[in-house]
Protein backbone atom coordinates (compact mmCIF):
# COMPACT_ATOMS: atom_id res chain seq x y z
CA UNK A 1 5.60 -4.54 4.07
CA UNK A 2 3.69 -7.87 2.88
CA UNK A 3 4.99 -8.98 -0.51
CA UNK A 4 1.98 -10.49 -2.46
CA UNK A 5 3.94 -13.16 -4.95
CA UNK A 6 2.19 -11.86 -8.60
CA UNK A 7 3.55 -14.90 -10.83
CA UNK A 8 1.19 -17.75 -10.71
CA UNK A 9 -1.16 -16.00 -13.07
CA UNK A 10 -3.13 -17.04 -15.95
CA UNK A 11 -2.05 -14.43 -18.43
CA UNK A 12 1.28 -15.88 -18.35
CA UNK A 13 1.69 -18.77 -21.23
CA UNK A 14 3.14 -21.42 -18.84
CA UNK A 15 0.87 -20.79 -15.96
CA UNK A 16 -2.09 -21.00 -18.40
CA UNK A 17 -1.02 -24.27 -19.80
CA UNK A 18 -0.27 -26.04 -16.25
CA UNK A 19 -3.44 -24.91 -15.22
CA UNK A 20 -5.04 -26.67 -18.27
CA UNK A 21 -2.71 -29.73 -17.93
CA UNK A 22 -2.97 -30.15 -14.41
CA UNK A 23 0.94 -29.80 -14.11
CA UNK A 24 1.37 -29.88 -10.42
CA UNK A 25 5.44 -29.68 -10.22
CA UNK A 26 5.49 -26.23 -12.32
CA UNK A 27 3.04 -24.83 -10.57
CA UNK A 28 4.58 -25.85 -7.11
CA UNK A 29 8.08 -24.69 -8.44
CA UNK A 30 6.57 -21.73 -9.08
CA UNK A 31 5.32 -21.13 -5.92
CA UNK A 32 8.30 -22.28 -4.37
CA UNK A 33 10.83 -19.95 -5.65
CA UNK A 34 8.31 -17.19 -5.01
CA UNK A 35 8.52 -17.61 -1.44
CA UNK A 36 12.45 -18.56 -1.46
CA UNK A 37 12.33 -15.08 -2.97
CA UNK A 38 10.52 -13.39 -0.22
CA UNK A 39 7.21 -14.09 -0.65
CA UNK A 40 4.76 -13.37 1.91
CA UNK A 41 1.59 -14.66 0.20
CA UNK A 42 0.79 -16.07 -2.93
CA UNK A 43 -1.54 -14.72 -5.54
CA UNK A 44 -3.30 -17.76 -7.50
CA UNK A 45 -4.91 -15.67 -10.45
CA UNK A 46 -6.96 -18.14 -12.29
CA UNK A 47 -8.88 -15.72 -14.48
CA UNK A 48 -12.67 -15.94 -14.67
CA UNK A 49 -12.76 -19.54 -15.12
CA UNK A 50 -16.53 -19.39 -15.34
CA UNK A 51 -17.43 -23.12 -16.06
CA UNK A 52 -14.99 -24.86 -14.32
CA UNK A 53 -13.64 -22.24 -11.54
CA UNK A 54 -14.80 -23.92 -8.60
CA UNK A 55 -12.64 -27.14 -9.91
CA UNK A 56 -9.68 -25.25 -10.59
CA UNK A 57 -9.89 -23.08 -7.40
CA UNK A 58 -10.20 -25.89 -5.48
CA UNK A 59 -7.20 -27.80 -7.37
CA UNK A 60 -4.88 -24.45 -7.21
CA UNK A 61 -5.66 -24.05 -3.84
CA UNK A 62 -4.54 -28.16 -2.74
CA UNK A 63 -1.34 -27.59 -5.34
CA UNK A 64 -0.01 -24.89 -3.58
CA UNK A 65 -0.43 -25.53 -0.38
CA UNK A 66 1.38 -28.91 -0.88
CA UNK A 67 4.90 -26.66 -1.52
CA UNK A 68 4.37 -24.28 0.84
CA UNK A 69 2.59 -22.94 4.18
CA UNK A 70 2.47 -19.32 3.44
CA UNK A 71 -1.12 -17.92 3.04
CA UNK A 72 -3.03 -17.45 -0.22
CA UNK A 73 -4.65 -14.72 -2.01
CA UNK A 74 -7.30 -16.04 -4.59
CA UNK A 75 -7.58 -13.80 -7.59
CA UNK A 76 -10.78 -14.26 -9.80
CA UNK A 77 -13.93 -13.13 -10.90
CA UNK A 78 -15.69 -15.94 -9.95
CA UNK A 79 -17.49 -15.94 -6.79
CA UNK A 80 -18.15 -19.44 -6.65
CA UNK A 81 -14.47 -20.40 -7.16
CA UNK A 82 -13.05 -17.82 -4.48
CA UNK A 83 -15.80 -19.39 -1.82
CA UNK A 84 -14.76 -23.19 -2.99
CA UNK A 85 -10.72 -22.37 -2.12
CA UNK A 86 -11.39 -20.67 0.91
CA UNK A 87 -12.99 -23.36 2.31
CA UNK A 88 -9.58 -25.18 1.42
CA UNK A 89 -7.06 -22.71 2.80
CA UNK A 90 -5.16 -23.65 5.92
CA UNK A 91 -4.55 -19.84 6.40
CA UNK A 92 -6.46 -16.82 6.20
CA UNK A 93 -6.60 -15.94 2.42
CA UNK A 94 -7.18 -12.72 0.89
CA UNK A 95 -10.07 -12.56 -1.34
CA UNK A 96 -8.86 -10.91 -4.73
CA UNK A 97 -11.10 -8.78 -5.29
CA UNK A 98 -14.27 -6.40 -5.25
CA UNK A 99 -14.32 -3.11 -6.92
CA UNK A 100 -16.49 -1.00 -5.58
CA UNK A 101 -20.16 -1.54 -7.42
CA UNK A 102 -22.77 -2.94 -5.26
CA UNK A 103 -22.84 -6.43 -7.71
CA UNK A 104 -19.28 -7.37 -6.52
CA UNK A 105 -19.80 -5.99 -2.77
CA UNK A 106 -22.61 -8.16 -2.37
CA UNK A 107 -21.26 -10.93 -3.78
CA UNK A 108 -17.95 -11.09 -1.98
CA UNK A 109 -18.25 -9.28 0.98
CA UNK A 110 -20.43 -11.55 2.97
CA UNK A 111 -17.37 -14.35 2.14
CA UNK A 112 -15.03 -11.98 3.44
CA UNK A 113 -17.15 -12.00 6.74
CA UNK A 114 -18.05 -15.78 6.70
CA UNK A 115 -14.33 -16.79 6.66
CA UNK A 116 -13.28 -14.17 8.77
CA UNK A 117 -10.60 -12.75 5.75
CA UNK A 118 -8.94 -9.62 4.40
CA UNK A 119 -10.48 -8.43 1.08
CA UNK A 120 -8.76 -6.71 -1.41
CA UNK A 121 -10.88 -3.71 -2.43
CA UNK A 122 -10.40 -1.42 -6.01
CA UNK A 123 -11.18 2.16 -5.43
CA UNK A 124 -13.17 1.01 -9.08
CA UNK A 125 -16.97 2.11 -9.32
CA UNK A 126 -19.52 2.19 -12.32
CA UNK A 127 -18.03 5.62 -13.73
CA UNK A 128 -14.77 4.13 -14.81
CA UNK A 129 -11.33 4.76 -13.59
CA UNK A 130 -10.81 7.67 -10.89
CA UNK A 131 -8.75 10.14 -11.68
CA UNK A 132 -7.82 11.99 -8.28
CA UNK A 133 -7.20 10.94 -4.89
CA UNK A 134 -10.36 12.18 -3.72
CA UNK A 135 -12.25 10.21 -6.08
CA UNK A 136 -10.72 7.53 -4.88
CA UNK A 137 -11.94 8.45 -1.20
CA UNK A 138 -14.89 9.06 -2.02
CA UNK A 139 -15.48 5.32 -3.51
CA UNK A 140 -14.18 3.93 -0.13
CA UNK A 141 -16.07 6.00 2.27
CA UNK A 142 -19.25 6.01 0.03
CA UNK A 143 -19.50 2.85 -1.21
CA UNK A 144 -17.18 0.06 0.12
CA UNK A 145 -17.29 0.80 3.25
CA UNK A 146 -20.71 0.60 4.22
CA UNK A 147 -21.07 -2.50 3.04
CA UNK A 148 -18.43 -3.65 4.65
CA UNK A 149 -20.44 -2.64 7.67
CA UNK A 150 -23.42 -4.41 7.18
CA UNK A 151 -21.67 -7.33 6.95
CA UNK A 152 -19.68 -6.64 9.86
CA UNK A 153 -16.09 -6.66 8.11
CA UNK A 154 -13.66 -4.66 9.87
CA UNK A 155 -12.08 -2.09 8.24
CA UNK A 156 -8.40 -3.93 9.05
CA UNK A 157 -9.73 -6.52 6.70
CA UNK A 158 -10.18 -4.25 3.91
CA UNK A 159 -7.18 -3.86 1.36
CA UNK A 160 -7.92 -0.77 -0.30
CA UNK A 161 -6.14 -0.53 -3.95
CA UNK A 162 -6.45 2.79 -5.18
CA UNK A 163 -5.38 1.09 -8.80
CA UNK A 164 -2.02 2.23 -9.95
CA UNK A 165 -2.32 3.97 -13.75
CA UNK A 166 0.32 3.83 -16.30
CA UNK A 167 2.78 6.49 -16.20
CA UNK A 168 2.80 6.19 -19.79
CA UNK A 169 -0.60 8.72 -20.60
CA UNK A 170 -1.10 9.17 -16.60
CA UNK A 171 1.70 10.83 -15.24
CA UNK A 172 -0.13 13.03 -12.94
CA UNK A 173 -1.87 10.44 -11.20
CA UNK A 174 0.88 8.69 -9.94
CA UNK A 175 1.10 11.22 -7.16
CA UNK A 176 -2.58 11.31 -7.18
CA UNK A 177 -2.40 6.82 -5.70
CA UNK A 178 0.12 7.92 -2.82
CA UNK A 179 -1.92 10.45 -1.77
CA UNK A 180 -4.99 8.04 -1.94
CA UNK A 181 -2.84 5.58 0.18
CA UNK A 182 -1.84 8.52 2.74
CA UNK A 183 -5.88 8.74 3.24
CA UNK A 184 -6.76 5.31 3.18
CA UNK A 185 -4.39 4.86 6.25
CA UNK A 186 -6.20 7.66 7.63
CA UNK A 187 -10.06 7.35 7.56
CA UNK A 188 -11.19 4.38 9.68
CA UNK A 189 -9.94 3.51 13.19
CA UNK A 190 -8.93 0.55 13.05
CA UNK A 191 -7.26 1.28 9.79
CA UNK A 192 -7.53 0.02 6.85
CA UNK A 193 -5.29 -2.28 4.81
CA UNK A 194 -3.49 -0.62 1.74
CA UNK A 195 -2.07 -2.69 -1.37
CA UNK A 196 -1.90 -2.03 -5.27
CA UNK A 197 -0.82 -3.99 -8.37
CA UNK A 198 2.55 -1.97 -8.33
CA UNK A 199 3.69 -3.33 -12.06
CA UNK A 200 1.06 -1.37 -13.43
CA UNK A 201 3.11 1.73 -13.45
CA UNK A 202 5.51 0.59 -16.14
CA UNK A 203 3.05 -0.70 -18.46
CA UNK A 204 3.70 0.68 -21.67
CA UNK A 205 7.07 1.77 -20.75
CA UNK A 206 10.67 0.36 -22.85
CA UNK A 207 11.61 -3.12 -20.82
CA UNK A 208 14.59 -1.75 -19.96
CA UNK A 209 12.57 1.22 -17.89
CA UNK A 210 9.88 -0.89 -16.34
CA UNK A 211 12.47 -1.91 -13.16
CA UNK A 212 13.52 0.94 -12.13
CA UNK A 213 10.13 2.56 -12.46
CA UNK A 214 8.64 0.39 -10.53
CA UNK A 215 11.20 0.36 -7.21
CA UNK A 216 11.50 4.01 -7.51
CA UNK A 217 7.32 4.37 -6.94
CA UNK A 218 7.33 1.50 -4.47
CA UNK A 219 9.78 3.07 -1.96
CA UNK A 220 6.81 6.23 -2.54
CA UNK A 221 4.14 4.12 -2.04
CA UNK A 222 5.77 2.42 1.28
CA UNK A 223 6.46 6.10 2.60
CA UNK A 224 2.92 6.91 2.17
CA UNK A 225 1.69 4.01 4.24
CA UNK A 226 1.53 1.06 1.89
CA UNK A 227 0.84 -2.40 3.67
CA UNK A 228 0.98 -5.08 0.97
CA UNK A 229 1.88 -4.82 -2.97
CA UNK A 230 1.32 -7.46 -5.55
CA UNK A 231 4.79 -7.56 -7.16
CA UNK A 232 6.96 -9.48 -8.54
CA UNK A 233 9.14 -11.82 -5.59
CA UNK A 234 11.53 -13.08 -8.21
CA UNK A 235 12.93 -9.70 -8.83
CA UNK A 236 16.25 -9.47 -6.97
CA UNK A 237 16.62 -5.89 -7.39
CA UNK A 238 12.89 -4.91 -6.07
CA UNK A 239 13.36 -7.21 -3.03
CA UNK A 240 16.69 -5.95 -2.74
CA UNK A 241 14.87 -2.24 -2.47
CA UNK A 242 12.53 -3.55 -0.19
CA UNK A 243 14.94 -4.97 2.37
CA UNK A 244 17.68 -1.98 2.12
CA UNK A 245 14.19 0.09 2.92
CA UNK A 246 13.18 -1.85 5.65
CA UNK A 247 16.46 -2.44 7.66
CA UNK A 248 17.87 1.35 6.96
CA UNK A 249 20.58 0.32 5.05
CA UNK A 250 21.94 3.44 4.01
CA UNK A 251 25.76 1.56 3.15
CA UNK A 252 25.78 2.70 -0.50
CA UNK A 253 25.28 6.22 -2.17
CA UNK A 254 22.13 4.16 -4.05
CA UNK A 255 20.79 2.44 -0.56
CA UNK A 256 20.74 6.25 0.81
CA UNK A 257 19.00 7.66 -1.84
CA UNK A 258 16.26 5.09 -1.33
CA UNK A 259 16.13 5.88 2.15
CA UNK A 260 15.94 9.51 1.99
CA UNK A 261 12.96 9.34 -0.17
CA UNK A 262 10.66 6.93 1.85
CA UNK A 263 11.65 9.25 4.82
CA UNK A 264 10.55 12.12 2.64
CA UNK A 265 7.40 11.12 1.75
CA UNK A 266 6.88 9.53 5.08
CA UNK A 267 6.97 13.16 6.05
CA UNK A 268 5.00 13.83 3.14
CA UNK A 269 7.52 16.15 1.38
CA UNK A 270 8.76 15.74 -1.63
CA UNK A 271 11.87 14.34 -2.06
CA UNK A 272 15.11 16.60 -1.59
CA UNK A 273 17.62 15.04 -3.88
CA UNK A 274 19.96 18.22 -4.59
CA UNK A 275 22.99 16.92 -3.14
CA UNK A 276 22.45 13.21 -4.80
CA UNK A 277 25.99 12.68 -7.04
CA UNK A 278 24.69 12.55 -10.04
CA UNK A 279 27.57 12.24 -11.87
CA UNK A 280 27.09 8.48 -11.11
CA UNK A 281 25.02 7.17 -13.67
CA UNK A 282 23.03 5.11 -11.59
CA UNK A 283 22.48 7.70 -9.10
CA UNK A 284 21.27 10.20 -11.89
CA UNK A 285 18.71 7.64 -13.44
CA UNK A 286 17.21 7.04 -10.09
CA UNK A 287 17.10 11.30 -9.38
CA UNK A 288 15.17 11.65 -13.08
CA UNK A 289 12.67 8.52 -12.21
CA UNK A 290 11.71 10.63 -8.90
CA UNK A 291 11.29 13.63 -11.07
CA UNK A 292 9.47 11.98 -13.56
CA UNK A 293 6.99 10.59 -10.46
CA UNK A 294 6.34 13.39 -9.26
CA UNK A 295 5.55 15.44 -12.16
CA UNK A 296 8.03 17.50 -12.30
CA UNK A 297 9.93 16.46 -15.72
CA UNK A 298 7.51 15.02 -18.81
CA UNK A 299 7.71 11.41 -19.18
CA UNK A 300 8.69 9.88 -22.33
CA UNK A 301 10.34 6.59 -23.18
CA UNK A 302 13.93 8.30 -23.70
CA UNK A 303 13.45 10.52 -20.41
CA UNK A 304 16.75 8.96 -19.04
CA UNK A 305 18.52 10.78 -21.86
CA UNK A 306 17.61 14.14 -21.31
């Protein structure tokens, strides 16, 4: 799976002020231990930026690329600014993103197809957030990807998100994005891309929580098919989960939990965790998260202590 490095975003007090300052070196730090971290690309998310986007596209673009060779993903609102950085990028880029109106399609899609680039697509229309997995289908098939074909994108190119809700108020649709993903794998030939903003789980969850919630889904996601994920690279323990589910490491009771579950929903069964020790406490917080995921036990912010 493609790690897509989240921290070089605007939202974050630091970022916003390098951008604003021009501070190359924290910006290229930044970057750096990203990719040290495991970093496959590099999110630049410079907000809407709609005066001066094109500028600070361009200048994000040139930073980065000065610490590091991996390939970009260019995160904005701004049309301009995305086509500006492109035309900068030593790589192939991902463009970040369209939803699925016809405003945004229009705009970005023929940029996708002029530099030959993956586009990151948000199962998003005019209605508001979906709220089932065929809702989300339905927003790929009947809107993005027709576009798509008339400007001769391939569906390979397209990164479908099927945007990940809160847990906190959404519980039920967490199951409702890996089933979106299984689909999305399965509807075009060649198939499509898959990705999501996995973080968005946890939001609204205790800081202590947000971790564990967020590995726990990921290993679901990457059983259903997931390609990339915008995530956090810094994280030790998600990259840790991500590399003990990509080599089969199965050396600890924790490790072979992990395993077990992407191989269950890679069958797409739910996960079989009755024999899981759960007298270990670490084991028994990870069997209540995949409960919780899948619906089965209420979420709530003390769920760990029931």
């Amino acid at each position: 799976m493609l790690v897509i490095g989240e921290s070089i975003h605007v939202i974050a007090p630091r970022v916003r002020e390098a951008i604003e300052g021009r501070d190359k070196t924290f910006i290229q730090e930044l970057a750096r231990q990203q990719v040290a971290g495991g970093a496959h690309v590099l999110d630049l998310n410079i907000g809407p930026q709609r005066k001066t986007g094109v500028e600070v596209m361009s200048w994000m673009v040139e930073t980065v690329q000065e610490a590091t060779d991996v390939p970009l993903s260019l995160d904005t609102t701004n049309a301009a600014a995305i086509e500006a950085g492109l035309g900068l990028c030593r790589k192939p880029a991902l463009i970040n993103s369209t939803d699925a109106t016809t405003e945004r399609l229009q705009a970005l899609m023929p940029l996708a197809a002029k530099f030959n680039v993956g586009i990151i697509a948000l199962t998003l229309g005019t209605t508001g957030l979906p709220t089932s997995a065929e809702a989300r289908i339905e927003l790929a098939t009947e809107n993005i990807l027709p576009v798509a074909d008339e400007h001769s994108v391939s569906p390979d190119k397209i990164y479908f998100d099927p945007l990940v809700l809160t847990v906190n108020g959404n519980q039920d649709q967490a199951q409702s994005t890996v089933e979106a993903v299984r689909f999305f794998k399965q509807m075009t030939d060649p198939p499509a891309m898959t990705t999501c903003g996995l973080s968005n789980i946890s939001n609204g969850a205790p800081l202590e929580l947000r971790p564990l919630i967020n590995r726990v889904f990921l290993v679901m996601l990457m059983g259903a098919g997931l390609d990339t994920a915008i995530l956090d690279a810094l994280d030790t323990e998600i990259m840790g989960v991500v590399r003990i589910v990509e080599s089969r490491d199965v050396s600890t009771p924790v490790n072979k939990l992990y395993v077990n579950l992407f191989d269950a929903y890679a069958a797409m069964e739910p996960a079989d965790l009755s024999g899981v020790d759960t007298d270990a406490e670490e084991l028994r917080n990870l069997v209540k998260t995949v409960a919780m995921l899948e619906n089965k036990t209420m979420y709530a912010h003390g769920y760990l202590k029931v």
